[in-house]
N, C-alpha and C. Protein backbone atom coordinates (compact mmCIF):
# COMPACT_ATOMS: atom_id res chain seq x y z
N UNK A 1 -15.62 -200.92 108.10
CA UNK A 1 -16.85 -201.08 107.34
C UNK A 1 -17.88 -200.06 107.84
N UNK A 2 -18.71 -199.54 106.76
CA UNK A 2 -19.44 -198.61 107.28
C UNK A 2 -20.92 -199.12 108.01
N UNK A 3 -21.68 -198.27 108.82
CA UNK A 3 -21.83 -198.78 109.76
C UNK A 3 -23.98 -197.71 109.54
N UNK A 4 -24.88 -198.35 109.65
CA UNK A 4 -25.77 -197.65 108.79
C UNK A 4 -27.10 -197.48 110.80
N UNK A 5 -27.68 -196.70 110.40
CA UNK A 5 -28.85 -196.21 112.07
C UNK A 5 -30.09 -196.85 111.51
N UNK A 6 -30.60 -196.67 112.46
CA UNK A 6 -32.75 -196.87 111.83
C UNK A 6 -33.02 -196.28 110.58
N UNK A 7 -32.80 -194.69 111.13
CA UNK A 7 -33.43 -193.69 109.63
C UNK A 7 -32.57 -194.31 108.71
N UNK A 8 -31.39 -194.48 108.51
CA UNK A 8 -30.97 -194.91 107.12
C UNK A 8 -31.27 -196.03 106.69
N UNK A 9 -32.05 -196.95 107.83
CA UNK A 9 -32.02 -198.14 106.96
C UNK A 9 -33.92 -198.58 106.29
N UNK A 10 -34.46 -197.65 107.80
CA UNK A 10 -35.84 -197.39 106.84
C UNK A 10 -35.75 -196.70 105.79
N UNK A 11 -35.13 -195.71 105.62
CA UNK A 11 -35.55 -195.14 104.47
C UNK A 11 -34.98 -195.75 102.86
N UNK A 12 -33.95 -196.42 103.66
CA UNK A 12 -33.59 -197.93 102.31
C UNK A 12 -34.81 -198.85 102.18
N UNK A 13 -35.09 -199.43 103.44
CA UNK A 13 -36.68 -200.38 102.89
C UNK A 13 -37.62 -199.55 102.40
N UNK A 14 -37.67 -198.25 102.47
CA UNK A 14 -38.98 -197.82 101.93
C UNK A 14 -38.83 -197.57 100.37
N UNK A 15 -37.13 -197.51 100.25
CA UNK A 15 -37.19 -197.19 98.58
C UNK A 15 -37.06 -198.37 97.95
N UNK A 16 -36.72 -199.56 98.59
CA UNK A 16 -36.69 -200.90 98.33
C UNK A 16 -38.49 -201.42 97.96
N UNK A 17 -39.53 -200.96 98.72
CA UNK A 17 -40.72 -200.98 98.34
C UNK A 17 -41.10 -200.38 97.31
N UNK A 18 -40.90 -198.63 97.10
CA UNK A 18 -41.21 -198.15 95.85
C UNK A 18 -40.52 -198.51 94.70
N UNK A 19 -39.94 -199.52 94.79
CA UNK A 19 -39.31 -200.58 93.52
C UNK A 19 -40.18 -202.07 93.34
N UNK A 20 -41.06 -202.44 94.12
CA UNK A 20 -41.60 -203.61 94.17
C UNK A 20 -43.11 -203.42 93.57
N UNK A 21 -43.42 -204.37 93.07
CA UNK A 21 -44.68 -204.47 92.44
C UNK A 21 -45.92 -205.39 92.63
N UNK A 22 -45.34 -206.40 94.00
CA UNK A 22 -45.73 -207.10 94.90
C UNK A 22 -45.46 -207.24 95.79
N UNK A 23 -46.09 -208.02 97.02
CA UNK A 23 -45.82 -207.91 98.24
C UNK A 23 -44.68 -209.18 98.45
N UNK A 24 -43.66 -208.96 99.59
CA UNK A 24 -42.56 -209.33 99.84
C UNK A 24 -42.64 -209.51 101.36
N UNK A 25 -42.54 -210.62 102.16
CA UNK A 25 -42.46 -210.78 103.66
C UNK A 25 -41.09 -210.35 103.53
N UNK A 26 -40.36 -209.80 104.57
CA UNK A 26 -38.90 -209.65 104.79
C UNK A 26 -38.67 -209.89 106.04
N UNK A 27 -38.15 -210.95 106.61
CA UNK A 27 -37.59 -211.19 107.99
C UNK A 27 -36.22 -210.95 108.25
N UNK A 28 -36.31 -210.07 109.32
CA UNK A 28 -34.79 -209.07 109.24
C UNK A 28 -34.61 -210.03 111.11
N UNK A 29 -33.28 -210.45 111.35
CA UNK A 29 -32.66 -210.51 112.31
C UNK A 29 -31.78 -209.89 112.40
N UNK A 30 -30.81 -210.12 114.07
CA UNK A 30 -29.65 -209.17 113.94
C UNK A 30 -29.56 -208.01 114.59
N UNK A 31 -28.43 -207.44 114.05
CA UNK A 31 -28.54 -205.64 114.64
C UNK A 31 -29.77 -205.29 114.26
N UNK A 32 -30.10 -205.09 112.53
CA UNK A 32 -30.78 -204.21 112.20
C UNK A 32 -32.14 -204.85 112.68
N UNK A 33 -32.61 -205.91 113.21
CA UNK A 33 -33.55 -206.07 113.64
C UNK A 33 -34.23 -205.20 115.29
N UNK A 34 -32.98 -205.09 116.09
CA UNK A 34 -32.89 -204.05 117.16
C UNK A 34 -32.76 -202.70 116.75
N UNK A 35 -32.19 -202.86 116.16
CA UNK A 35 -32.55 -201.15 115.64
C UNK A 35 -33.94 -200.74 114.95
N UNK A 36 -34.61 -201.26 114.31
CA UNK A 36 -35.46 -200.82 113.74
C UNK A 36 -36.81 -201.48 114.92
N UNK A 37 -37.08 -202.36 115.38
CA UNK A 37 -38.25 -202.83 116.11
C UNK A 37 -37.75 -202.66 117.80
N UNK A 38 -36.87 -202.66 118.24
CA UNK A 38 -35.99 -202.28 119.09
C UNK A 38 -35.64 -201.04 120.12
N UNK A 39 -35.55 -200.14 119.31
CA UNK A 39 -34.75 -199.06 119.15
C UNK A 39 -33.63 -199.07 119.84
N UNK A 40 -32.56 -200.09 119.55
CA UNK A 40 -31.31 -200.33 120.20
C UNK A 40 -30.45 -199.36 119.50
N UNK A 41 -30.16 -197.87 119.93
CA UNK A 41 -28.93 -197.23 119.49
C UNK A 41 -27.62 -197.28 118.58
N UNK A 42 -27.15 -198.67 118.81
CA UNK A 42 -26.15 -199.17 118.03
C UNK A 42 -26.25 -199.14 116.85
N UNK A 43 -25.32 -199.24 115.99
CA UNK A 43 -25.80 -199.01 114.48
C UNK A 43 -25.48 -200.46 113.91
N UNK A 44 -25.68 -201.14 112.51
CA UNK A 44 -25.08 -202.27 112.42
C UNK A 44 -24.82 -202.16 110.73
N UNK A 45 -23.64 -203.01 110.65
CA UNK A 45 -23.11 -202.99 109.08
C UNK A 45 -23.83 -203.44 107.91
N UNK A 46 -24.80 -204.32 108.24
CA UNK A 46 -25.36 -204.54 107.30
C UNK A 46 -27.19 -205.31 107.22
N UNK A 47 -27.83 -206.01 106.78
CA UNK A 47 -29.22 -206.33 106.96
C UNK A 47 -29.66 -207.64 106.77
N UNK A 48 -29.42 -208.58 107.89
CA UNK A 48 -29.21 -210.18 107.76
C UNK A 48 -30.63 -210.38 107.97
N UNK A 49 -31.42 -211.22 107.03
CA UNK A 49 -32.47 -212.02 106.74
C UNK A 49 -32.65 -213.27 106.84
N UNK A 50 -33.76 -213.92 107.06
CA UNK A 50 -33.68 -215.21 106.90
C UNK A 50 -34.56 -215.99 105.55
N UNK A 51 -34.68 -214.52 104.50
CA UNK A 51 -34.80 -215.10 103.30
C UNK A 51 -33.66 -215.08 101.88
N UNK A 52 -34.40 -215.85 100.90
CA UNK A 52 -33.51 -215.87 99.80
C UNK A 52 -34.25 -214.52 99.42
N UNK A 53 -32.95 -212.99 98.89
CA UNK A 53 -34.18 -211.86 98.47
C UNK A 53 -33.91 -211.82 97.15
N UNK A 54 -33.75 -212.89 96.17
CA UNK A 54 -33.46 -213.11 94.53
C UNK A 54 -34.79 -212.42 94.40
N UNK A 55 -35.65 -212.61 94.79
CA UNK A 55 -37.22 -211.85 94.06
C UNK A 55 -37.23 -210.37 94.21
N UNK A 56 -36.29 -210.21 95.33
CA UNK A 56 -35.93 -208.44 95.19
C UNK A 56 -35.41 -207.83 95.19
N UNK A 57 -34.43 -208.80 94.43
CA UNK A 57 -32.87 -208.18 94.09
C UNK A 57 -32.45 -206.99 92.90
N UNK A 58 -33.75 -206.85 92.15
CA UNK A 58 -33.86 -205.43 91.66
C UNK A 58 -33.97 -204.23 92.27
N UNK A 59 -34.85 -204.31 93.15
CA UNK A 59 -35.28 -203.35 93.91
C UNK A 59 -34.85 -202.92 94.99
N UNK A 60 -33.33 -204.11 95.53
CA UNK A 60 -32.44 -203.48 96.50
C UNK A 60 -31.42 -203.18 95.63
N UNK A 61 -31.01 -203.21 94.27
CA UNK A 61 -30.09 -202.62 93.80
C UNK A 61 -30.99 -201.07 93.48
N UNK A 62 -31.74 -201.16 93.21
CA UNK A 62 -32.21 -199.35 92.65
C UNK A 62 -32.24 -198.70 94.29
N UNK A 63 -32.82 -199.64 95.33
CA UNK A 63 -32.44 -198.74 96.54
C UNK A 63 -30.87 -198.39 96.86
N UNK A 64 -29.91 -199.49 96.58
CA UNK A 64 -28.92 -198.62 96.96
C UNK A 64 -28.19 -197.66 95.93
N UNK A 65 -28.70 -197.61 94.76
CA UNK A 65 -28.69 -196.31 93.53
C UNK A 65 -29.01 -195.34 93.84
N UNK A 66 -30.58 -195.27 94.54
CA UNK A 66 -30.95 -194.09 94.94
C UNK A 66 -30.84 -193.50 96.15
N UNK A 67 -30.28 -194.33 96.79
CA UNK A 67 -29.87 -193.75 98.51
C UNK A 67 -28.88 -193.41 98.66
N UNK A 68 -27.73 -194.14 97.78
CA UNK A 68 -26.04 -193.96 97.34
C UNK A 68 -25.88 -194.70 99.19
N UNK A 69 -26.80 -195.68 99.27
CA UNK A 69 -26.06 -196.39 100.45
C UNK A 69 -26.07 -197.90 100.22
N UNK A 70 -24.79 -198.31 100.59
CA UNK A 70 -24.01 -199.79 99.97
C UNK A 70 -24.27 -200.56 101.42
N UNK A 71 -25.49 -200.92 101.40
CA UNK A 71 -25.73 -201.70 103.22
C UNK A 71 -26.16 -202.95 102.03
N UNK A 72 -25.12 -203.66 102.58
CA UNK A 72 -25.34 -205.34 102.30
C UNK A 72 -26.42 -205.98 102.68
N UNK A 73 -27.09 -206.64 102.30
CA UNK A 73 -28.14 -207.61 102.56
C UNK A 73 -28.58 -208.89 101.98
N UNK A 74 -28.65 -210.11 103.03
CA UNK A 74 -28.91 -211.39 102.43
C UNK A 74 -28.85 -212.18 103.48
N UNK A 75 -29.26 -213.07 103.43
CA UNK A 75 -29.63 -214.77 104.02
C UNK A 75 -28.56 -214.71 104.42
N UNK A 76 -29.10 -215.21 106.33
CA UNK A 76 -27.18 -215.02 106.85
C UNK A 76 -27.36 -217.17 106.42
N UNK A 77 -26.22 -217.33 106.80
CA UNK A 77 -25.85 -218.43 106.56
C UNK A 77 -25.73 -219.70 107.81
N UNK A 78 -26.14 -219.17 109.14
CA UNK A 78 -26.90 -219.98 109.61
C UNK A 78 -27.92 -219.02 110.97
N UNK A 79 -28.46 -219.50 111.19
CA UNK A 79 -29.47 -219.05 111.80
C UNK A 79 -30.65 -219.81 112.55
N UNK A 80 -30.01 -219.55 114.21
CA UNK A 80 -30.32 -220.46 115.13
C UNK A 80 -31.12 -219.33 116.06
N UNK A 81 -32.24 -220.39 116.68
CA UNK A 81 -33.14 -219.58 117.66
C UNK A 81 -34.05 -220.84 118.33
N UNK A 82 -35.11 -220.25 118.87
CA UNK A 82 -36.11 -221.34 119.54
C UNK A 82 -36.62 -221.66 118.48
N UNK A 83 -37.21 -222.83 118.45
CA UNK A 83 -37.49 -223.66 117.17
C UNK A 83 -39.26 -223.07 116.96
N UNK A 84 -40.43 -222.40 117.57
CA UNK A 84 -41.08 -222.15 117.17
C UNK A 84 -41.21 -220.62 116.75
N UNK A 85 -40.02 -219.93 116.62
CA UNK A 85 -39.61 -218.60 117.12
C UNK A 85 -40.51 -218.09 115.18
N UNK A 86 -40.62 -218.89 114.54
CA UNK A 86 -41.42 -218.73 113.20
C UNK A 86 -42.82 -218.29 113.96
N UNK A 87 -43.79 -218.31 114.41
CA UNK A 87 -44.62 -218.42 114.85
C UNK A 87 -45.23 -216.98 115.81
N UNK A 88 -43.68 -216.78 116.53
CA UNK A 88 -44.07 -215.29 116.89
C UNK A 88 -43.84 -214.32 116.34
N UNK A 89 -43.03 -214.41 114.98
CA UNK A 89 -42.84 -212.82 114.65
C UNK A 89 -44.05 -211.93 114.52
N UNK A 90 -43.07 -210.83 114.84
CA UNK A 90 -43.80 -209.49 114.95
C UNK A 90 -43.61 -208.57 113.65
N UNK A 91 -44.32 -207.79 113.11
CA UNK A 91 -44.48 -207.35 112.02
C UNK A 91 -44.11 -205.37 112.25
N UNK A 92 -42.90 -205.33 111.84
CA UNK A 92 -42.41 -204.11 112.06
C UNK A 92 -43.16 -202.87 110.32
N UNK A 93 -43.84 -202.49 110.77
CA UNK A 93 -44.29 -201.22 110.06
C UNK A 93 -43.47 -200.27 109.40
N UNK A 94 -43.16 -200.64 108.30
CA UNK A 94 -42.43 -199.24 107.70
C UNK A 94 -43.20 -198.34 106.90
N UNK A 95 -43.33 -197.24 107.81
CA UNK A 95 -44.29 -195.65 107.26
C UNK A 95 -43.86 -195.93 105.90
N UNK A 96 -45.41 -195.41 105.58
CA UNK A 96 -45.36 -195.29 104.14
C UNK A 96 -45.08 -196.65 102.33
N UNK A 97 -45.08 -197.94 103.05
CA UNK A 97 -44.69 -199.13 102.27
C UNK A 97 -45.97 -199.85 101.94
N UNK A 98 -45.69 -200.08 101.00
CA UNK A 98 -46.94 -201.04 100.26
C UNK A 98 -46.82 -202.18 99.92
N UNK A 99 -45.85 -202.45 99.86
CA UNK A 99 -45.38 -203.81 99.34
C UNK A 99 -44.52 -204.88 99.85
N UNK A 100 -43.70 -204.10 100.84
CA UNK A 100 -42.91 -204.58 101.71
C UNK A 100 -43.31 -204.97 103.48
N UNK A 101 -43.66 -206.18 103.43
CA UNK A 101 -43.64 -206.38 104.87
C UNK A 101 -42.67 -207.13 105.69
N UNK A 102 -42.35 -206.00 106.38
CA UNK A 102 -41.14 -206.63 107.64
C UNK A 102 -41.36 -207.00 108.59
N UNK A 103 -40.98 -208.10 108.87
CA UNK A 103 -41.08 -208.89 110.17
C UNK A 103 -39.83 -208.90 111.25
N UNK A 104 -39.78 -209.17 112.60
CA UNK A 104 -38.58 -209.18 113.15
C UNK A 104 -38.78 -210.19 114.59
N UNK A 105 -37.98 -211.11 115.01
CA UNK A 105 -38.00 -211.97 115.94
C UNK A 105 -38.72 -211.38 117.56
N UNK A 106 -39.56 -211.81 118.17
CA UNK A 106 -40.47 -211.32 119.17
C UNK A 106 -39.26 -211.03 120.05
N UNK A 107 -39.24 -210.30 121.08
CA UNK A 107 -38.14 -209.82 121.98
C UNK A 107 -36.90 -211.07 122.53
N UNK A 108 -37.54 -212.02 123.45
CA UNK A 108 -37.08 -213.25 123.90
C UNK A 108 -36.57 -213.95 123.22
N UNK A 109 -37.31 -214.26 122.09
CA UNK A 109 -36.61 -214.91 120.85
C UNK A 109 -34.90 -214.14 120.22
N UNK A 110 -35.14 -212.81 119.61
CA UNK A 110 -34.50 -212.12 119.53
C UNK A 110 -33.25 -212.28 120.25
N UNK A 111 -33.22 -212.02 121.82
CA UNK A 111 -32.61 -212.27 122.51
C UNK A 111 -31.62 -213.39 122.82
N UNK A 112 -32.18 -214.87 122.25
CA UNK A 112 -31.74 -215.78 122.35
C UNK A 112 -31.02 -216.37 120.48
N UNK A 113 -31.06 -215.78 120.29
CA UNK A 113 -30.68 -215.68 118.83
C UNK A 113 -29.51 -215.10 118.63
N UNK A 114 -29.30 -213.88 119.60
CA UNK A 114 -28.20 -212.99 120.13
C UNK A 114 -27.12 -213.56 120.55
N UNK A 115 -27.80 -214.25 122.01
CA UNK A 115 -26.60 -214.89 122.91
C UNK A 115 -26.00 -216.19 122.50
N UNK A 116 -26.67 -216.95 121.44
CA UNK A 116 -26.13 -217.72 121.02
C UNK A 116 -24.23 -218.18 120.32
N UNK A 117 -24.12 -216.39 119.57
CA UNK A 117 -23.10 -216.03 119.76
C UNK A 117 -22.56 -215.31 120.51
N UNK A 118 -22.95 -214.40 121.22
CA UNK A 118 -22.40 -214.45 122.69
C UNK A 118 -21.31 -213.36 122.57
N UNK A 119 -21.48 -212.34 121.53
CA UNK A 119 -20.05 -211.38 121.46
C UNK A 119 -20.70 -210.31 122.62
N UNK A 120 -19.43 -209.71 123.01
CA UNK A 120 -19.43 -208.32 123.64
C UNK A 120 -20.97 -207.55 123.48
N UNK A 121 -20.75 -207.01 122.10
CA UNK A 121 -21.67 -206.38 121.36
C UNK A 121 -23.11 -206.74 121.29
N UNK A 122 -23.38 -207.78 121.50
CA UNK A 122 -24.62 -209.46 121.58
C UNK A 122 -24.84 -208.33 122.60
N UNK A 123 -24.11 -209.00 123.52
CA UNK A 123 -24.73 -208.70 125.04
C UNK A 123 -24.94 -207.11 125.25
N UNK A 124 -24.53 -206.30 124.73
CA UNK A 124 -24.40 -204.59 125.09
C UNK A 124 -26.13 -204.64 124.60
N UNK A 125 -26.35 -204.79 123.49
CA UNK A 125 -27.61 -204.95 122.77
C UNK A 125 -28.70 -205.32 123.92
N UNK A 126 -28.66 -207.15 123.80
CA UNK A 126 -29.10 -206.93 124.77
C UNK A 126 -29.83 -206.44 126.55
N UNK A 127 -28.48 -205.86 127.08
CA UNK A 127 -28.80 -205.08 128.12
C UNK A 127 -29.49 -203.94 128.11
N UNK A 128 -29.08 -203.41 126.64
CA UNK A 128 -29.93 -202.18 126.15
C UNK A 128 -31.72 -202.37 125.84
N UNK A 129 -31.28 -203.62 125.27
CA UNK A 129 -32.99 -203.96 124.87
C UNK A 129 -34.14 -203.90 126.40
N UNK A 130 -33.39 -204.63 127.40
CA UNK A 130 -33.73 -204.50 128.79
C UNK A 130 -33.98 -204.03 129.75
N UNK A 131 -32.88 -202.70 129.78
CA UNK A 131 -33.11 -201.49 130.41
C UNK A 131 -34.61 -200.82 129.53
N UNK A 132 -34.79 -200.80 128.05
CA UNK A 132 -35.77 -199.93 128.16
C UNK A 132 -37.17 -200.65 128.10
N UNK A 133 -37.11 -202.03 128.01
CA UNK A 133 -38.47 -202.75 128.38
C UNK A 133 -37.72 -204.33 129.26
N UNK A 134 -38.28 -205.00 130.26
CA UNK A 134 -37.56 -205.39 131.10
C UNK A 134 -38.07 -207.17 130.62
N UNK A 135 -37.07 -207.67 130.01
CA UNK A 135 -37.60 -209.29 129.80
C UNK A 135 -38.05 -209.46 130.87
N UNK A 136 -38.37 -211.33 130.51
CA UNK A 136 -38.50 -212.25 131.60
C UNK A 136 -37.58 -213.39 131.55
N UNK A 137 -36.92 -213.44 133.04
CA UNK A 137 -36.10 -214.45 133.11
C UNK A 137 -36.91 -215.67 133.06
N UNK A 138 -38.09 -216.06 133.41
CA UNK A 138 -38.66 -217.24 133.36
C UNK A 138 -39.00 -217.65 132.17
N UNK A 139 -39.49 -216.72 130.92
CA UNK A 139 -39.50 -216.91 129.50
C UNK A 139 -38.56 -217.09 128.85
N UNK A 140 -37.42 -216.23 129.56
CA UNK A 140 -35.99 -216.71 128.27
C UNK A 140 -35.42 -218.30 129.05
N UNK A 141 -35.58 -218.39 130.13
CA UNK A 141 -35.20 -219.85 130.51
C UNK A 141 -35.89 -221.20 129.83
N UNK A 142 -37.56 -220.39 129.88
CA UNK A 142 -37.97 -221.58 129.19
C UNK A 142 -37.97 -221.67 127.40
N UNK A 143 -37.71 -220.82 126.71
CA UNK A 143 -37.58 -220.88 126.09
C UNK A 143 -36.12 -221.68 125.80
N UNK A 144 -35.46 -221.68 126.53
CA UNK A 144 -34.25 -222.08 126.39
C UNK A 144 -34.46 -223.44 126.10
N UNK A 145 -35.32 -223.91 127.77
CA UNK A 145 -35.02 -225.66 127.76
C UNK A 145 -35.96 -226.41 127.00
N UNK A 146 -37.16 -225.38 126.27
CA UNK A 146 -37.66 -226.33 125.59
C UNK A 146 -38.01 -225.88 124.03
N UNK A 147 -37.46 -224.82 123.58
CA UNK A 147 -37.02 -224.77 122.19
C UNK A 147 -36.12 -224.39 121.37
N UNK A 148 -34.94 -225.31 122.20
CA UNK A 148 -33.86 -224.66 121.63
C UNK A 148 -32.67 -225.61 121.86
N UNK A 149 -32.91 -226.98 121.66
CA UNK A 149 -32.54 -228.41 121.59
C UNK A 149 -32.09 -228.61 120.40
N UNK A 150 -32.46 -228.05 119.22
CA UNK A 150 -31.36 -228.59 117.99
C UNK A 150 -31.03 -227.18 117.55
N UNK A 151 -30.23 -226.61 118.44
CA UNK A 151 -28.98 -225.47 117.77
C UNK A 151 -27.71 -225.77 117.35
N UNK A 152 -27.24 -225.17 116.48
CA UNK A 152 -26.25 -225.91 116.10
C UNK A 152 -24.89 -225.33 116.79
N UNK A 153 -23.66 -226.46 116.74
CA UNK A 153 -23.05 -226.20 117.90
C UNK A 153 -22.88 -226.93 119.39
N UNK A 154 -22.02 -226.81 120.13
CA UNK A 154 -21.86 -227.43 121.21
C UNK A 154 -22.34 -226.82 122.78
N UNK A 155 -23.99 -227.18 123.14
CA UNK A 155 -24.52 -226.28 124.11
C UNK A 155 -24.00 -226.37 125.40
N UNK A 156 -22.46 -227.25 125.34
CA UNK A 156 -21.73 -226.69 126.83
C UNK A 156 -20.73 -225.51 126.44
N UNK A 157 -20.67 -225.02 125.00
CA UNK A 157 -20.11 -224.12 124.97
C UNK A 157 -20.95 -222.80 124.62
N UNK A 158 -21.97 -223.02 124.14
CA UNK A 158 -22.53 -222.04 124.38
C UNK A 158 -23.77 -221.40 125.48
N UNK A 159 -23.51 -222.71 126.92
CA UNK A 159 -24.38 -222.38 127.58
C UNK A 159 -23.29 -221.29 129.03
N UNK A 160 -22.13 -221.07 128.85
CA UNK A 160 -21.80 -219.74 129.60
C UNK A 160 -22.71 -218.23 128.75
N UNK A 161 -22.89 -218.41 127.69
CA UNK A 161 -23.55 -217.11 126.80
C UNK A 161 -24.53 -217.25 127.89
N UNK A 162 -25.38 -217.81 128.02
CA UNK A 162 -26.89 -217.93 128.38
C UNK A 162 -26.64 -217.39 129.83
N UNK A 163 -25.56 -217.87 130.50
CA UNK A 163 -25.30 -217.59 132.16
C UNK A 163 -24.94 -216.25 132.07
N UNK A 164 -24.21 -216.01 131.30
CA UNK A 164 -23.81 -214.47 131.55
C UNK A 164 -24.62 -213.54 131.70
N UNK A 165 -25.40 -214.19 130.54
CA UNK A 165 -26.43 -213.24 130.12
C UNK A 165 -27.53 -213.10 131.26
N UNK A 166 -27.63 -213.76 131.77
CA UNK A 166 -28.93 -214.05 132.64
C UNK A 166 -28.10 -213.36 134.09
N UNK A 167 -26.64 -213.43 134.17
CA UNK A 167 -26.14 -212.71 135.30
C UNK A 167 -26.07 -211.22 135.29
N UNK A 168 -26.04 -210.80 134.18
CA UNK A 168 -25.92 -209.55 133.73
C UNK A 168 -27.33 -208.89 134.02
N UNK A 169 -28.25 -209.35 133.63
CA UNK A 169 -29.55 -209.10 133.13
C UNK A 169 -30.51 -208.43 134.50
N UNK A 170 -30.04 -210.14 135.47
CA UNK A 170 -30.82 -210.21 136.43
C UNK A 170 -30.19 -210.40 137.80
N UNK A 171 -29.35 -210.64 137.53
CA UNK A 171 -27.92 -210.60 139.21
C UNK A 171 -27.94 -212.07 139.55
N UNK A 172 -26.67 -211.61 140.39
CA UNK A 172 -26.00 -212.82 140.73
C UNK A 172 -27.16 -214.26 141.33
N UNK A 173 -27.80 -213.98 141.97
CA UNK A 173 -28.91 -215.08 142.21
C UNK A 173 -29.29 -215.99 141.37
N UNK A 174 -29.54 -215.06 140.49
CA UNK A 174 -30.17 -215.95 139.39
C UNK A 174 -29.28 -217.38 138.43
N UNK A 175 -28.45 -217.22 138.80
CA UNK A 175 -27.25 -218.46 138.13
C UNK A 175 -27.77 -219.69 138.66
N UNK A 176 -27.70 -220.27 139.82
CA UNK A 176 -28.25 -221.36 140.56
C UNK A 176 -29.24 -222.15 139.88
N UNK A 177 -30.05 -221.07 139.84
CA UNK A 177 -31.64 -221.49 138.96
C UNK A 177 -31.03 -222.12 137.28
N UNK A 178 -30.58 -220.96 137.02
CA UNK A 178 -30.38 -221.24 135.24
C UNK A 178 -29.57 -222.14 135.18
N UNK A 179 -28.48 -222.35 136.11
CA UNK A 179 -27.51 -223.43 135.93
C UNK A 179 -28.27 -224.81 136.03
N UNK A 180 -29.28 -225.18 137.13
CA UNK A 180 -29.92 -226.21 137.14
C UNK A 180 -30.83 -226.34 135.98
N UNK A 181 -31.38 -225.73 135.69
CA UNK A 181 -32.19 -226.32 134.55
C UNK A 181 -31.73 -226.16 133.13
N UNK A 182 -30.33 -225.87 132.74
CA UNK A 182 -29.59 -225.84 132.05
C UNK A 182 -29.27 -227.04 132.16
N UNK A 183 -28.61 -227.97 132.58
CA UNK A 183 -28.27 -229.15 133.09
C UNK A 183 -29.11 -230.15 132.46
N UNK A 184 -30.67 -229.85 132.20
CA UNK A 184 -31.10 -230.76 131.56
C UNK A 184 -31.33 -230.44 130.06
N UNK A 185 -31.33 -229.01 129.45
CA UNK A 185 -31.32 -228.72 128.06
C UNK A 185 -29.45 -229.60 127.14
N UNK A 186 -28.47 -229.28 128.30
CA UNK A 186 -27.96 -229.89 127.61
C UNK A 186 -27.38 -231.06 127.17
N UNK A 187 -28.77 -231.65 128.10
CA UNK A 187 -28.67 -233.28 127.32
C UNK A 187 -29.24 -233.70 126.34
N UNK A 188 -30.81 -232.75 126.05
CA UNK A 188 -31.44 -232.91 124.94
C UNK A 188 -30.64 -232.75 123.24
């Protein structure tokens, strides 16, 4: 499957705007959310939202007419994070748009949205996101134990994601800590 960068995919939202005739929130998670607010290197297949985009489903078909690029986009089908993670988005700027505003999950959030599934690729992202601005282990922990109690799924299986991640991130020390107060998220 083909596989699309930043520039190609801004310059799809921007022709996706010069098709719109009103304004449109667009909340992008995902790769393309690191890539574009991010600047995570990786490229990603396609442009997962957490809206229905029926209201601009004209205007992503004339963008991919006029770009001659076939990057899929739509409402992923589930979509788990900290439960107030609505609250922080951040509003990614695309030069030159009038109509289109993009939003994308605040870093931590992001992050934990990631590890939830927990692939290879999850985590490369993330380490990347890290090396070039440096989380906080005390924010992604707490974010953990206290908004992020109804994910869906089984959080003894997805709480090695969270350890890894936090071993990777921040070294071996840090497990002890996360393991204990892990202990009580997954009773909630």
């Amino acid at each position: 499957m083909k596989t699309y960068g930043r520039d190609e995919i801004e310059n799809f939202l921007l022709v996706i705007d010069e098709n719109l005739s009103e304004r449109f929130d667009l909340i992008i998670i995902g790769g393309t959310a690191a890539a574009l607010a991010y600047h995570v290197t990786s490229f990603t297949k396609d442009i997962d939202t957490v809206n229905n985009i029926a209201a601009i489903q004209k205007a992503y078909e004339a963008a991919k007419k006029k770009t001659g690029l076939e990057i899929p986009m739509g409402r992923v089908g589930v979509e788990d994070g900290p439960h107030h993670y609505p609250d922080r988005l951040l509003e990614h700027v695309i030069s030159g748009a009038k109509h289109l505003k993009v939003f994308v999950p605040e870093r931590h959030d992001f992050v934990l949205m990631k590890m939830i599934r927990g692939q290879q690729n999850d985590l490369e992202t993330v380490v990347e996101m890290h090396k070039a601005e440096p989380l906080s282990f005390d924010r992604l922990l707490e974010l953990i134990v206290s908004e992020m109690t109804a994910i869906t799924g089984n959080k003894r299986r997805i709480k090695p994601n969270f350890l890894n991640m936090f071993e990777t991130l921040f070294g071996e020390t840090t497990l002890a800590v996360a393991e204990g107060r892990l202990k009580v998220w997954e009773l909630s």
